[in-house]
Every structure is written in C-alpha cells, then in structure tokens.
PDB file of N, CA and C in Angstrom:
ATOM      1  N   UNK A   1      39.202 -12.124  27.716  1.00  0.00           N
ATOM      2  CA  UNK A   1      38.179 -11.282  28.288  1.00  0.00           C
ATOM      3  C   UNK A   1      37.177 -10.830  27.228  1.00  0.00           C
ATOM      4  N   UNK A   2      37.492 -10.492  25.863  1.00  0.00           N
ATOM      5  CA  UNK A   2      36.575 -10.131  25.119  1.00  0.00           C
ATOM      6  C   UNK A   2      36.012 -11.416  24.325  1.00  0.00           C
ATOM      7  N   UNK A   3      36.278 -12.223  24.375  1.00  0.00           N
ATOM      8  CA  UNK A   3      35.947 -13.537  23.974  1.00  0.00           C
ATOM      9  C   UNK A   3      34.245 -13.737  25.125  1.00  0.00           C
ATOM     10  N   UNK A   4      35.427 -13.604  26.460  1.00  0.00           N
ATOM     11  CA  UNK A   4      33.526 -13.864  27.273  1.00  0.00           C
ATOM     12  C   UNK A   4      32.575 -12.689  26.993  1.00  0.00           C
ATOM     13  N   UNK A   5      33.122 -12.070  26.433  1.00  0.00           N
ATOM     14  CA  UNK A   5      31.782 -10.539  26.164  1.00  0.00           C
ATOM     15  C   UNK A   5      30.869 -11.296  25.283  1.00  0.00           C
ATOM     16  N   UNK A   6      31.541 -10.930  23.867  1.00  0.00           N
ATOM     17  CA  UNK A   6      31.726 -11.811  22.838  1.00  0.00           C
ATOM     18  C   UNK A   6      30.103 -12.726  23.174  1.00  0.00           C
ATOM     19  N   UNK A   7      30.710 -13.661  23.876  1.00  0.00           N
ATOM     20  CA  UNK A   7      29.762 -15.066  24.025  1.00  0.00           C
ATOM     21  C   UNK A   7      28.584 -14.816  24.821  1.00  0.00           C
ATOM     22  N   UNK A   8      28.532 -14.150  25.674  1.00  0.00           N
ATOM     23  CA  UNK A   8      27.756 -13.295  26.654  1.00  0.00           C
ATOM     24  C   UNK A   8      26.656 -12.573  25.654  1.00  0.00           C
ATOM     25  N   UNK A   9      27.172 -11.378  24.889  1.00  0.00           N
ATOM     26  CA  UNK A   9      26.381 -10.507  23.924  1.00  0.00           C
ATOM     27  C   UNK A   9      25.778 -11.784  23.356  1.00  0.00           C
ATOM     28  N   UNK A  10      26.497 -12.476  22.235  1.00  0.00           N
ATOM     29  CA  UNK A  10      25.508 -13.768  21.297  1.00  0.00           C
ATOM     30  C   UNK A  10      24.588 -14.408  22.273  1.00  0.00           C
ATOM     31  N   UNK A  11      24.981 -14.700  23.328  1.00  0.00           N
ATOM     32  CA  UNK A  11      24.019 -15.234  23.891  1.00  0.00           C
ATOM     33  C   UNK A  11      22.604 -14.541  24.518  1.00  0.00           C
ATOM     34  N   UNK A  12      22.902 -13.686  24.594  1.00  0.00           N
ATOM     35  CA  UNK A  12      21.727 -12.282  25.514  1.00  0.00           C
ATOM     36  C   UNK A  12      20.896 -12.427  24.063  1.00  0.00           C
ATOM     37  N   UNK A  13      21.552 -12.713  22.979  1.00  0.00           N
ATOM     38  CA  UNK A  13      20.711 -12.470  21.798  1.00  0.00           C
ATOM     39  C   UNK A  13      20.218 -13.110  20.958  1.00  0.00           C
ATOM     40  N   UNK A  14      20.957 -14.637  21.002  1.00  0.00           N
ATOM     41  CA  UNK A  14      20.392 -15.539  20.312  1.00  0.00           C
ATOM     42  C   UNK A  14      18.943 -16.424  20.941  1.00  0.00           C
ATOM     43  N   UNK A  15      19.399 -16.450  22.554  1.00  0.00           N
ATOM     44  CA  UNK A  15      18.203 -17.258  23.010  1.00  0.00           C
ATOM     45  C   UNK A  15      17.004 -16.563  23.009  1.00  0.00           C
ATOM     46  N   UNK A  16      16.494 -14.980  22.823  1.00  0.00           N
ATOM     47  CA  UNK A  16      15.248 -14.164  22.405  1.00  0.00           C
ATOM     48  C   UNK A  16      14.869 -15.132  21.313  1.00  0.00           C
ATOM     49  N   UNK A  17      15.686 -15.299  20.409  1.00  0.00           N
ATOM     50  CA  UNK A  17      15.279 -14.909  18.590  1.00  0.00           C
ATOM     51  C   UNK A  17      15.075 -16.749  18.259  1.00  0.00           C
ATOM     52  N   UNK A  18      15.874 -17.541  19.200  1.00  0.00           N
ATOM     53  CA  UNK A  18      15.400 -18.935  19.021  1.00  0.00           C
ATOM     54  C   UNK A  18      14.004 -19.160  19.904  1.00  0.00           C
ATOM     55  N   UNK A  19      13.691 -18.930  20.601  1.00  0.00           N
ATOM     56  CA  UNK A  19      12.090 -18.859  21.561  1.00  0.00           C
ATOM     57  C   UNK A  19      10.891 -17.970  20.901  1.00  0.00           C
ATOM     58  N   UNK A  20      11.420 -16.695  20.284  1.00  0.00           N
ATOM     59  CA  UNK A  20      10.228 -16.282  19.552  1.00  0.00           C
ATOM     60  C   UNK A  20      10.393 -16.791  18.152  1.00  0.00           C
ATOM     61  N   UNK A  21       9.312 -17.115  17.634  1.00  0.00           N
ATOM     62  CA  UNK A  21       9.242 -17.816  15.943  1.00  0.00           C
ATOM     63  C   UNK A  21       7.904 -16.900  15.441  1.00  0.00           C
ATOM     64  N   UNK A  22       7.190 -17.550  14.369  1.00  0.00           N
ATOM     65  CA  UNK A  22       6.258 -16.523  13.945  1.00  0.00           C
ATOM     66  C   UNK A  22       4.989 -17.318  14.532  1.00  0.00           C
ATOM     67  N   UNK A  23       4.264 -16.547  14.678  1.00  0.00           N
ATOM     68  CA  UNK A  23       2.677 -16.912  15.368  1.00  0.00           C
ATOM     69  C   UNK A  23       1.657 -16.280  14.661  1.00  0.00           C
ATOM     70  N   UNK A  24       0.814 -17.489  14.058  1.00  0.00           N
ATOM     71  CA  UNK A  24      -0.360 -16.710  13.216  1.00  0.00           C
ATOM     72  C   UNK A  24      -1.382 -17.471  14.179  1.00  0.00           C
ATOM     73  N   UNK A  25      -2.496 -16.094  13.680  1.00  0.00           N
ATOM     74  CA  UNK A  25      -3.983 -16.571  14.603  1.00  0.00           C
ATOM     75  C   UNK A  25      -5.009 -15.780  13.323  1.00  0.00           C
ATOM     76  N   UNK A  26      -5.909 -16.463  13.555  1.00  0.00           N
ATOM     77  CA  UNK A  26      -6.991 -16.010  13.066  1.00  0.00           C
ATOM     78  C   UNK A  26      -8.063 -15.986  13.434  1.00  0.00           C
ATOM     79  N   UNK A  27      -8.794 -14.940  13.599  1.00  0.00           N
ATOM     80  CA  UNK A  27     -10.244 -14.456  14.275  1.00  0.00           C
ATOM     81  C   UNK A  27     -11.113 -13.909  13.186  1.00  0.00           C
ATOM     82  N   UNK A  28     -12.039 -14.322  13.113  1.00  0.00           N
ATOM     83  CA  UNK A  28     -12.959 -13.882  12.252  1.00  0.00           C
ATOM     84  C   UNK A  28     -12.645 -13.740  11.175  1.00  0.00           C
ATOM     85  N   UNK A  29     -12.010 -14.602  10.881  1.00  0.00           N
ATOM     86  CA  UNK A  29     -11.857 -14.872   8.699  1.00  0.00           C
ATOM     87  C   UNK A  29     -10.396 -13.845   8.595  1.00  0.00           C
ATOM     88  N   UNK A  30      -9.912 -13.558   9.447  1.00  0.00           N
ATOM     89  CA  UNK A  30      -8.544 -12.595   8.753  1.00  0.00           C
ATOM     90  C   UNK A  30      -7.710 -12.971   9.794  1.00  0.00           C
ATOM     91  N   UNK A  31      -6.898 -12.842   8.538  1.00  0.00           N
ATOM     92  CA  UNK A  31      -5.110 -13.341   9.526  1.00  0.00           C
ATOM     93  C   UNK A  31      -4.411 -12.665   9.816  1.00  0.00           C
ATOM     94  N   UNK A  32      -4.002 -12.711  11.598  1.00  0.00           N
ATOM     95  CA  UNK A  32      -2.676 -11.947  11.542  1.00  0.00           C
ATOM     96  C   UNK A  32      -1.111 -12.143  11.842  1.00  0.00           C
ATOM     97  N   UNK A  33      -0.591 -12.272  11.548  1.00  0.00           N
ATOM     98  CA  UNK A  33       0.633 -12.835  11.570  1.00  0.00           C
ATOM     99  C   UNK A  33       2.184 -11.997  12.141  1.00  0.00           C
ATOM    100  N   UNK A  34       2.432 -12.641  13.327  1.00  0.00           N
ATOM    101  CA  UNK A  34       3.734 -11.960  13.829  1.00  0.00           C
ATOM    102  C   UNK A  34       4.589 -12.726  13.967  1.00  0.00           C
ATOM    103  N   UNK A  35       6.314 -12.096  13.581  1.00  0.00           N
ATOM    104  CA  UNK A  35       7.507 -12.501  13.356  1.00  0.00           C
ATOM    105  C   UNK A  35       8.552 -11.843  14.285  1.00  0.00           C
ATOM    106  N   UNK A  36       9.285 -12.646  14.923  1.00  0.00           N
ATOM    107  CA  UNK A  36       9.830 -12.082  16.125  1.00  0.00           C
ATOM    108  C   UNK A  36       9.715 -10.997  16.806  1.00  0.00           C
ATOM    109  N   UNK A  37       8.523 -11.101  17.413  1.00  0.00           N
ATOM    110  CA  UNK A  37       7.832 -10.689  18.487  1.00  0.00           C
ATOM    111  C   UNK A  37       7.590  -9.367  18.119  1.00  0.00           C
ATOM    112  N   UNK A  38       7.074  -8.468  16.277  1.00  0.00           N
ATOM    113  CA  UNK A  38       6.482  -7.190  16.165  1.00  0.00           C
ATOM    114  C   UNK A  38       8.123  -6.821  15.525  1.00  0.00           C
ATOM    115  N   UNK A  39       8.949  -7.783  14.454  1.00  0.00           N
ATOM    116  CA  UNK A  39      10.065  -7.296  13.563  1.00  0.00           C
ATOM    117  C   UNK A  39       9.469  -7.049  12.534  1.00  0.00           C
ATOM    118  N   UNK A  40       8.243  -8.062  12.138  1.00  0.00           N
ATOM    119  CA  UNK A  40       7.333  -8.344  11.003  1.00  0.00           C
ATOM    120  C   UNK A  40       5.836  -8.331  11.160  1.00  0.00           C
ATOM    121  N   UNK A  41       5.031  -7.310  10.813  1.00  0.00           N
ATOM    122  CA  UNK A  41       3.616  -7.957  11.105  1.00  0.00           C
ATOM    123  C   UNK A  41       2.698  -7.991   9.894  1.00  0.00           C
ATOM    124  N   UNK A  42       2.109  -8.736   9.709  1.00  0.00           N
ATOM    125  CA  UNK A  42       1.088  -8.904   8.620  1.00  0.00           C
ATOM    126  C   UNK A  42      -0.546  -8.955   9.166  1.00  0.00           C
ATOM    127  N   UNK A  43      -1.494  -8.219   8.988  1.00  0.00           N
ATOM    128  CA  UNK A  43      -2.618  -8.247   8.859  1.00  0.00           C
ATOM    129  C   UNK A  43      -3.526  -8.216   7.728  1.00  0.00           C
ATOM    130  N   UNK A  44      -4.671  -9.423   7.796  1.00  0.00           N
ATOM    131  CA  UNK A  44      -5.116  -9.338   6.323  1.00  0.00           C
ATOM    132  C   UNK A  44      -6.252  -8.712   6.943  1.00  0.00           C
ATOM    133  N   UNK A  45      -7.103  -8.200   5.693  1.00  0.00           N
ATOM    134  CA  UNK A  45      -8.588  -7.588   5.750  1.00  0.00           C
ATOM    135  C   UNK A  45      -8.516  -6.723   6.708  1.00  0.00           C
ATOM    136  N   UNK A  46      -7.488  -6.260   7.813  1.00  0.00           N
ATOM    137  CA  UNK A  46      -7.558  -5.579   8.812  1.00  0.00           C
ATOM    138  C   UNK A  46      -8.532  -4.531   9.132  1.00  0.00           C
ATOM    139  N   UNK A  47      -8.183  -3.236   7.463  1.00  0.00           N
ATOM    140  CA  UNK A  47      -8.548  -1.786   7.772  1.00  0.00           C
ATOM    141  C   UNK A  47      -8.002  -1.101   9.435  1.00  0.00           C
ATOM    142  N   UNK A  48      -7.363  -1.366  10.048  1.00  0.00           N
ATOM    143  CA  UNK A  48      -6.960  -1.090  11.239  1.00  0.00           C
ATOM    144  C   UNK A  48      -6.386   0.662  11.041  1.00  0.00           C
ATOM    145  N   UNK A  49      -6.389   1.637  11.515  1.00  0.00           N
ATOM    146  CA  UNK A  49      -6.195   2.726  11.556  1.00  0.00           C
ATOM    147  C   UNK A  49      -4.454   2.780  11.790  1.00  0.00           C
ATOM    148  N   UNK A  50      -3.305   3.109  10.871  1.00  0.00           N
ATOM    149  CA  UNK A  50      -2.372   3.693  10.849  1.00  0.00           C
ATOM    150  C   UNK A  50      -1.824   4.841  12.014  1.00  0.00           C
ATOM    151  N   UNK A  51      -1.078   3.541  13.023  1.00  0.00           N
ATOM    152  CA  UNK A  51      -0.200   4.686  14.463  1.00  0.00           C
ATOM    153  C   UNK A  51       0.123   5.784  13.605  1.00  0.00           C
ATOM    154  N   UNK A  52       0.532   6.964  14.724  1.00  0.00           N
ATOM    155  CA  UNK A  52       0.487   8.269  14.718  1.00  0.00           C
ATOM    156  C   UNK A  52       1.940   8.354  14.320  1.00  0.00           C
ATOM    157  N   UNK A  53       2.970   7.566  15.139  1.00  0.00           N
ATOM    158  CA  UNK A  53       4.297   7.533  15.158  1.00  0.00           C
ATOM    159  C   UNK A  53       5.126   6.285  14.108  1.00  0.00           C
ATOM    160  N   UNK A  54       4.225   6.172  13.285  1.00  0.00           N
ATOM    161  CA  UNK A  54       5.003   4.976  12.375  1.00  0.00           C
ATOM    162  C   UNK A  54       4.880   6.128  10.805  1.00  0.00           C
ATOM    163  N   UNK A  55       5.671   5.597  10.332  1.00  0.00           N
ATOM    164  CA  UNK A  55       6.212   5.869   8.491  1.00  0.00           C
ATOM    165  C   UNK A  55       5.328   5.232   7.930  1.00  0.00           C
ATOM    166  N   UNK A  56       3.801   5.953   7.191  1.00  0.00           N
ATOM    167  CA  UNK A  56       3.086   5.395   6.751  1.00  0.00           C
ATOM    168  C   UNK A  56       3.647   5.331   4.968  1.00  0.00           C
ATOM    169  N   UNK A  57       3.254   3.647   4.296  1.00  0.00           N
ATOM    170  CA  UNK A  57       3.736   4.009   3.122  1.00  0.00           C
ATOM    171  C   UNK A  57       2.186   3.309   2.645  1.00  0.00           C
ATOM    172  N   UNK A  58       1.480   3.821   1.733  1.00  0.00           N
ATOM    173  CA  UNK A  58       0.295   3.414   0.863  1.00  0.00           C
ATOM    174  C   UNK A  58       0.557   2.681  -0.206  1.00  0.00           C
ATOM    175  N   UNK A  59      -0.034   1.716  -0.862  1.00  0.00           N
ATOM    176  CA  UNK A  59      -0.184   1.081  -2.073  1.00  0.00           C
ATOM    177  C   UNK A  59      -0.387   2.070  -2.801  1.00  0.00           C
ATOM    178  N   UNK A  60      -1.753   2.732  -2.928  1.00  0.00           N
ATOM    179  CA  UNK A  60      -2.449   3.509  -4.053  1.00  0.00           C
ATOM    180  C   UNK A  60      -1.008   4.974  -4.212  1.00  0.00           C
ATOM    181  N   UNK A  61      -0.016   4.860  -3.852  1.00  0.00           N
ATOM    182  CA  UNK A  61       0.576   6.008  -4.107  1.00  0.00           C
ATOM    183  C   UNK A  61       1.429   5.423  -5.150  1.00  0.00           C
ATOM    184  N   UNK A  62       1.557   3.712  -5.308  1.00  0.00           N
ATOM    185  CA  UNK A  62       2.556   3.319  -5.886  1.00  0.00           C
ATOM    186  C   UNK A  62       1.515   2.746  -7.547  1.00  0.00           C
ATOM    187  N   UNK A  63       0.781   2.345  -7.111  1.00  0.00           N
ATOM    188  CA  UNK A  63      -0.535   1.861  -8.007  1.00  0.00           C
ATOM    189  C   UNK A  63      -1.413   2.326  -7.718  1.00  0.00           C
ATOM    190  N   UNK A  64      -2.315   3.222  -8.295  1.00  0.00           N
ATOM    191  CA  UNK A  64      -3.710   3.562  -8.043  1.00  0.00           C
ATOM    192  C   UNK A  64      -4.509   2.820  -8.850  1.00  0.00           C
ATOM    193  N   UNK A  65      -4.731   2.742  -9.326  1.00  0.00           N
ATOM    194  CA  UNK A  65      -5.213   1.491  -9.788  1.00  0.00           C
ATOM    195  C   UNK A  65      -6.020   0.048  -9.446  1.00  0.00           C
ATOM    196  N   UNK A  66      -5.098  -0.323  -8.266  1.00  0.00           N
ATOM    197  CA  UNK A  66      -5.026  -1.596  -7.708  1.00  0.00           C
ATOM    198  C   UNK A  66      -6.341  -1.628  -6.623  1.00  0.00           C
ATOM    199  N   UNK A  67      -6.907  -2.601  -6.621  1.00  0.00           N
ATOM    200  CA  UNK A  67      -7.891  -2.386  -5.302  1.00  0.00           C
ATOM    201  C   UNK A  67      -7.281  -2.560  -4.202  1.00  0.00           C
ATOM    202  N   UNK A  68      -8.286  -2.527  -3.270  1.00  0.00           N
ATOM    203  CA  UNK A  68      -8.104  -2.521  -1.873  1.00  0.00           C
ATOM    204  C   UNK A  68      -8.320  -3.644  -1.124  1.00  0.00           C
ATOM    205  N   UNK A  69      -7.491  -4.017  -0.523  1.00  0.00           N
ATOM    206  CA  UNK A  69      -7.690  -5.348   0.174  1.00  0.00           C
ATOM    207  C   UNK A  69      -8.002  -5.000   1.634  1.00  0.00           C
ATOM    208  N   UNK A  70      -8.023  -4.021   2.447  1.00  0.00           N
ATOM    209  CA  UNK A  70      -7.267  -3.983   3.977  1.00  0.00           C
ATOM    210  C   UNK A  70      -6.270  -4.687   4.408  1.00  0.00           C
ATOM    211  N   UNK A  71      -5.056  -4.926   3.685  1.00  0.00           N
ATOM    212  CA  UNK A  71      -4.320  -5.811   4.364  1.00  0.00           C
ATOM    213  C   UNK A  71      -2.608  -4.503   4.969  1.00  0.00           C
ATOM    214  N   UNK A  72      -2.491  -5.162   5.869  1.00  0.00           N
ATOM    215  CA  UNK A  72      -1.547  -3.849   6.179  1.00  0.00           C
ATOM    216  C   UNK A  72      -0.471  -4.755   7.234  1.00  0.00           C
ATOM    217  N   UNK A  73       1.417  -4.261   6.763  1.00  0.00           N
ATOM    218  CA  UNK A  73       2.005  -4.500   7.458  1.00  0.00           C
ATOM    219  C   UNK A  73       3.091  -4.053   8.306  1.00  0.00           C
ATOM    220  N   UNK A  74       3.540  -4.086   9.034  1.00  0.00           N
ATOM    221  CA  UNK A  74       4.228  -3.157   9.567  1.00  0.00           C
ATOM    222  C   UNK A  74       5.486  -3.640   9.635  1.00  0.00           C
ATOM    223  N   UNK A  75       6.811  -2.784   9.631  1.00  0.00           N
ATOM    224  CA  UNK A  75       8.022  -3.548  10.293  1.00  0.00           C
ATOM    225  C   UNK A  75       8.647  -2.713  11.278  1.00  0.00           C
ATOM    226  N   UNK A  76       9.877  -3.122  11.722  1.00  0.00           N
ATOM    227  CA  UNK A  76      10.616  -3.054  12.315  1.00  0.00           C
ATOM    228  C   UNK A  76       9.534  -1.948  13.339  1.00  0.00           C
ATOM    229  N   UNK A  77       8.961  -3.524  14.053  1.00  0.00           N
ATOM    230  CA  UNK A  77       8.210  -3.000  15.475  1.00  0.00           C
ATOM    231  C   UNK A  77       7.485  -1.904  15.114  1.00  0.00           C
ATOM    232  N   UNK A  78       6.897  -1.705  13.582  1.00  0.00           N
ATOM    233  CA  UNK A  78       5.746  -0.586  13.730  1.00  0.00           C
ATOM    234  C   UNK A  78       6.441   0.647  12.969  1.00  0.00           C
ATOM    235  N   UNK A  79       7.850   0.859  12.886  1.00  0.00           N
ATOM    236  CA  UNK A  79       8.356   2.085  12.180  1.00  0.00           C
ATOM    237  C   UNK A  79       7.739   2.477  10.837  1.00  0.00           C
ATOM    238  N   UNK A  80       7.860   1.228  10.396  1.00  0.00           N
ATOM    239  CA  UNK A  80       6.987   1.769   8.985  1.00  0.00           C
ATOM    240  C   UNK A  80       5.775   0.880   8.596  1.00  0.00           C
ATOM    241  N   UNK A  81       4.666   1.453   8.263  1.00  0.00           N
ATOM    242  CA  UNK A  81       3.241   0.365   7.858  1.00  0.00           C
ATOM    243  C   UNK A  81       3.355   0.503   6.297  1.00  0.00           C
ATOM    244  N   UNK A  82       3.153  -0.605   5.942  1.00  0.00           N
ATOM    245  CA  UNK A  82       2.813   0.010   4.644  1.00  0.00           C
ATOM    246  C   UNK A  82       1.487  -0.864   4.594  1.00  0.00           C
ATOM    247  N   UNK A  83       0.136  -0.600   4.234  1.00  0.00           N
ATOM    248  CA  UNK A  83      -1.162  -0.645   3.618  1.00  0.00           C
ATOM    249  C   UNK A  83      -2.017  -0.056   2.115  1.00  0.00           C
ATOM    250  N   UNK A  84      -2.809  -0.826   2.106  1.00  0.00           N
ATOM    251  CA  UNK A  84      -3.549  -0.418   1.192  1.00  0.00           C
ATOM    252  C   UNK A  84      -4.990  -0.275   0.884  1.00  0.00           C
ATOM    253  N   UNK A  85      -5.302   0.820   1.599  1.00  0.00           N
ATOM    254  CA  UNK A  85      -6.843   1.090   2.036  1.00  0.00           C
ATOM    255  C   UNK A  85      -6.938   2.792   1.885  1.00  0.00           C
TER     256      UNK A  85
END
C-alpha cells in the first residue's frame, strides 16, 4: 500500500518537472529566461521594479563599486530577487 503512494506521489511529480524545461525569449535585445515554470528566473537589461512580497537582495550592497547592468533574478517563484540597479 505505501509502495502505490510512493509511486503515485513520484509520479504527480515527476511528469510536471519532465514537461516544463527552461524557455528563453527575447524581445527587444534582452533576455528572459525561465526554469521550471518561475523556480529560476533570469532577466537581462530588465530594470523591472522589485515585487512588494519577494526578499529583495541588491548587488551594490555586496559591491558598490560594480556597475549596473539591469539584470535581475528571482528564485524560488519570486521569494527572493536579487538585482542590480
């Protein structure tokens, strides 16, 4: 009986994660790039404004120094961005 759970759960979960893969597009000279479906996101040149409800982490807090690219990414579905603008 826990064997069919077991196989049941892997399965509820593997066939998501084999159907979504990563998908890049690009519009107007900048790339954006997503990894199972918003686990991973990458935006280049974005400047896109930092959600209200995500863990913002900055470059310039770690390097000030460094220029600015707009490139900004987020994980785990948005919890945390980290950018540098």
């Amino acid at each position: 009986m826990k064997l069919k759970k077991l196989c049941l759960l892997l399965s509820i979960v593997a066939v998501p994660l084999m159907f979504s893969a990563c998908a890049t597009s690009e519009r107007g000279g900048t790339k954006h790039t997503i990894v199972l479906g918003g686990l991973y996101e990458y935006s280049e040149a974005s400047y896109k404004p930092v959600k209200k409800a995500s863990l913002p982490i900055r470059r310039s807090d770690f390097d000030p120094d460094a220029p600015t690219s707009g490139n900004n990414m987020t994980f785990l579905w948005g919890l945390f961005t980290y950018y540098d603008y």
